[in-house]
Protein backbone atom coordinates (compact mmCIF):
# COMPACT_ATOMS: atom_id res chain seq x y z
CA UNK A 1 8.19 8.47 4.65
CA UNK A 2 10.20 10.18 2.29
CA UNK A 3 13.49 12.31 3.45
CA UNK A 4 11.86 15.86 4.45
CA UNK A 5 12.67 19.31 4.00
CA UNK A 6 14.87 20.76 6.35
CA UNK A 7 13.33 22.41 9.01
CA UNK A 8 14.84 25.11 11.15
CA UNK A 9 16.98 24.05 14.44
CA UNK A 10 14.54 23.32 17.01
CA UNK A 11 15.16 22.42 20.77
CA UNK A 12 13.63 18.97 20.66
CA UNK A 13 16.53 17.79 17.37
CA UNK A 14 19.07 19.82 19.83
CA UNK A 15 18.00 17.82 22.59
CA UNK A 16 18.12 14.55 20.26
CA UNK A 17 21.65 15.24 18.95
CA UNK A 18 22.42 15.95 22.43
CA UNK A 19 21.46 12.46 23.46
CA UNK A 20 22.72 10.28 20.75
CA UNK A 21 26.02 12.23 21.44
CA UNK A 22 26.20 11.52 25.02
CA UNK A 23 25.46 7.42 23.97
CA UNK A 24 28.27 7.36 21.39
CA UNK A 25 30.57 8.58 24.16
CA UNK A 26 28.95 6.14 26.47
CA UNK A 27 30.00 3.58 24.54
CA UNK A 28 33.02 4.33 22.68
CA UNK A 29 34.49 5.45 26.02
CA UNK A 30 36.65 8.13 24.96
CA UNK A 31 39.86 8.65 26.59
CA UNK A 32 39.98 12.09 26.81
CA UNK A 33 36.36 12.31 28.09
CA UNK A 34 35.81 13.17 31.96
CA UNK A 35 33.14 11.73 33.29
CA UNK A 36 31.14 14.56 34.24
CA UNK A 37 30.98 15.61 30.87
CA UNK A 38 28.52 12.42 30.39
CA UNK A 39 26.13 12.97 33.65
CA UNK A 40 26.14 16.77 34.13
CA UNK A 41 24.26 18.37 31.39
CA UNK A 42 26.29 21.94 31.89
CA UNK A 43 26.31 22.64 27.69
CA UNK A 44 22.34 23.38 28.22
CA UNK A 45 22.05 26.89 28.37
CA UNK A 46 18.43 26.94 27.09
CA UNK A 47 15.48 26.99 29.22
CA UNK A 48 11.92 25.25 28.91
CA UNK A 49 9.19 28.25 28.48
CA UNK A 50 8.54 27.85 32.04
CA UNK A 51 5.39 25.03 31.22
CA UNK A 52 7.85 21.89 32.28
CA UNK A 53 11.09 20.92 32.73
CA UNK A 54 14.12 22.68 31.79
CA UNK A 55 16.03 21.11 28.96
CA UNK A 56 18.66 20.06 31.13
CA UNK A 57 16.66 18.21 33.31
CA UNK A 58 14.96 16.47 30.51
CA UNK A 59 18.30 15.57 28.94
CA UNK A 60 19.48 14.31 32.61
CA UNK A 61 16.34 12.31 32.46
CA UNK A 62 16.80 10.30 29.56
CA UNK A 63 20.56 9.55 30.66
CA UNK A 64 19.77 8.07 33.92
CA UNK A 65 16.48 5.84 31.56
CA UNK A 66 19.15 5.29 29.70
CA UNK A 67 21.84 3.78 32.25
CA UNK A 68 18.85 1.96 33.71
CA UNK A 69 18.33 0.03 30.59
CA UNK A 70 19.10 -3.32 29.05
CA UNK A 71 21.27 -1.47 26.86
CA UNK A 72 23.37 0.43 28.93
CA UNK A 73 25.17 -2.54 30.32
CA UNK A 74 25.75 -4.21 26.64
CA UNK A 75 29.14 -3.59 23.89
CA UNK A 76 27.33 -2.82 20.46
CA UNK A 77 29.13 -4.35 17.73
CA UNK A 78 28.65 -1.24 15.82
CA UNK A 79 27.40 2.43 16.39
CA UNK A 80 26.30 4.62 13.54
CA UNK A 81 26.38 2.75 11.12
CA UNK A 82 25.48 4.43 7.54
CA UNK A 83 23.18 1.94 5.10
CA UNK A 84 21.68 2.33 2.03
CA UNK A 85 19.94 -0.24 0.05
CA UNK A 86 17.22 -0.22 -2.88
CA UNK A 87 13.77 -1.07 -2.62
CA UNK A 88 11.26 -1.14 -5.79
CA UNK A 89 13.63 1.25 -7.43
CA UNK A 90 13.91 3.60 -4.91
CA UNK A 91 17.20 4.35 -3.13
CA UNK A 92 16.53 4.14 1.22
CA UNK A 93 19.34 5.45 2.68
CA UNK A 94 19.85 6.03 7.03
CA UNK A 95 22.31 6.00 9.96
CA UNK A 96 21.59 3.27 12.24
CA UNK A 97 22.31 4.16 16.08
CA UNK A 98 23.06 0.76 17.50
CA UNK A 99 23.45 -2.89 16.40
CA UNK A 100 24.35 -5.73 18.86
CA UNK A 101 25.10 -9.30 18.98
CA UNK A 102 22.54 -11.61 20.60
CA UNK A 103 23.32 -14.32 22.60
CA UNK A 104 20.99 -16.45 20.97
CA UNK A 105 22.53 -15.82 17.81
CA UNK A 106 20.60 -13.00 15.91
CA UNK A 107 21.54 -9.40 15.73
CA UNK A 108 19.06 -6.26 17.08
CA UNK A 109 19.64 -2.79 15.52
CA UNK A 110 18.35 -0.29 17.80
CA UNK A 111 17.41 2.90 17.59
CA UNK A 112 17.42 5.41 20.06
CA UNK A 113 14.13 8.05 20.33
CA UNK A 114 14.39 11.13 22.74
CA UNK A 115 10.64 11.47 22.80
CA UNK A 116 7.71 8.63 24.03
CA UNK A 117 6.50 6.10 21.60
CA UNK A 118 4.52 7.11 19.31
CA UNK A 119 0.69 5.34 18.38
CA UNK A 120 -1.19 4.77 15.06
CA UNK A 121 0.34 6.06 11.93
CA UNK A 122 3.50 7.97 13.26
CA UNK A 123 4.48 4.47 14.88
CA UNK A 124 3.63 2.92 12.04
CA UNK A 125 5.78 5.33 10.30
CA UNK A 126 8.74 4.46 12.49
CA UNK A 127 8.04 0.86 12.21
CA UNK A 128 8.34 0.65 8.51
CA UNK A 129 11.90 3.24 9.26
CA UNK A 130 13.32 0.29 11.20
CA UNK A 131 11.99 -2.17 8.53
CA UNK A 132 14.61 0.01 5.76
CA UNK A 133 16.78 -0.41 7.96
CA UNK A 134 16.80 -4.07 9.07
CA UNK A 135 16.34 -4.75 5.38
CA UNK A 136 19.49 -2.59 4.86
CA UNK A 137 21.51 -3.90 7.32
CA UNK A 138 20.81 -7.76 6.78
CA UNK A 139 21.81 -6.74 2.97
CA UNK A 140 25.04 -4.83 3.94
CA UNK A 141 26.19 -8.25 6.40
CA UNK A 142 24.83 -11.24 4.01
CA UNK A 143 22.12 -11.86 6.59
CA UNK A 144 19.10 -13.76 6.33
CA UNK A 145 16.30 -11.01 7.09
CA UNK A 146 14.96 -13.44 10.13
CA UNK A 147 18.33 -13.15 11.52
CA UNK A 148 18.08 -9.43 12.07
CA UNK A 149 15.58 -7.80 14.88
CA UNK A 150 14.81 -4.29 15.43
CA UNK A 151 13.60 -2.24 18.39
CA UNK A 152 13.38 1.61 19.55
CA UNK A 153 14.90 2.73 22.98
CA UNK A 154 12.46 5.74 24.46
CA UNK A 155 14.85 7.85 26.50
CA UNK A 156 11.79 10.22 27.26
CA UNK A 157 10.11 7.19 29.20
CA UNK A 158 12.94 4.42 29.28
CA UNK A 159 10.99 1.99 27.19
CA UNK A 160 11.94 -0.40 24.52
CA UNK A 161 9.54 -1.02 21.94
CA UNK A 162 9.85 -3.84 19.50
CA UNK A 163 7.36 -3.30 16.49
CA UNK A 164 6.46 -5.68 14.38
CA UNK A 165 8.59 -5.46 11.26
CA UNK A 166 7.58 -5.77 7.52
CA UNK A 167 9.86 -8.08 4.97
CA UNK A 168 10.63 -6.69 1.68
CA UNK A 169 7.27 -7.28 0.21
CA UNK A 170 5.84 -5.61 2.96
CA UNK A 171 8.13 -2.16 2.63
CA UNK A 172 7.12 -2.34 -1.30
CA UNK A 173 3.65 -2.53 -0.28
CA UNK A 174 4.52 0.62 2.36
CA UNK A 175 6.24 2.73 -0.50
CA UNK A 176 3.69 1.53 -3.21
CA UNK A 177 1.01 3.72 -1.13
CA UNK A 178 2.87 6.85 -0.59
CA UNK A 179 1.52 9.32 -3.26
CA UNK A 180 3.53 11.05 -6.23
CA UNK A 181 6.85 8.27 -5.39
């Protein structure tokens, strides 16, 4: 729950960085950008340990989930956006991926996952991540909490997964249990 140690580069946070690289170019449409450099994954020089796919075809496969999703085909309002906001004392700080305009009015931060959706406590975990955040960014725009939705984008599987998301009280009660705060 807490920031963690640093751990040493691994392929799956290459493979993440990889993505959420190739969706900030998807959307920010850079000039200079050819479009092959978005759909062939040529910068993948690493291969899997022969038990799977290689990591290019895994990062090919979460682009094309990607362009087949509800969010491909939408303009965020804002990408990467840094928060920070204080909770029982403690200073939660993040980068959120994605937040978007509703049609009906409310705003959805999403956040993009290269792996499948998790179950029990690690999605739990991630639930009461996008809490912070939704907490964090209703603070940072003057909006009502209930104005401000949250989901996860799977690129692993294509799925969007809208937890259920804890107020204030219920993060406090989330941080409250985490041992030695």
């Amino acid at each position: 729950m807490r920031r963690p140690m640093p751990a040493a580069p691994a392929t799956a946070a290459r493979r993440g960085t990889d993505f959420h690289a190739w969706v900030e170019a998807h959307y920010t449409q850079a000039a200079m950008l050819d479009l092959a450099d978005l759909t062939e994954p040529a910068a993948w020089t690493l291969a899997a340990d022969g038990a799977g796919p290689s990591e290019a075809d895994q990062l090919a496969r979460m682009q094309a989930n990607f362009l087949a999703s509800e969010w491909s085909g939408r303009s965020p309002e804002a990408v990467e956006v840094a928060v920070e906001t204080v909770v029982d004392g403690l200073a939660i700080r993040g980068r959120i991926d994605a937040v978007f305009a509703d049609p009906d009015g409310l705003v959805t931060i999403v956040d993009w996952k290269t792996g499948a959706p998790p179950r029990g406590a690690q999605a739990q975990a991630r639930a009461a991540q996008l809490a912070a955040y939704r907490l964090a960014y209703a603070r940072l725009r003057g909006l009502p909490l209930d104005r401000v939705r949250g989901a996860f984008f799977y690129a692993a599987t294509g799925e969007t997964v809208w937890p259920e998301l804890v107020d204030e009280a219920g993060l406090s009660a989330v941080l409250a249990a985490i041992p030695d705060r």
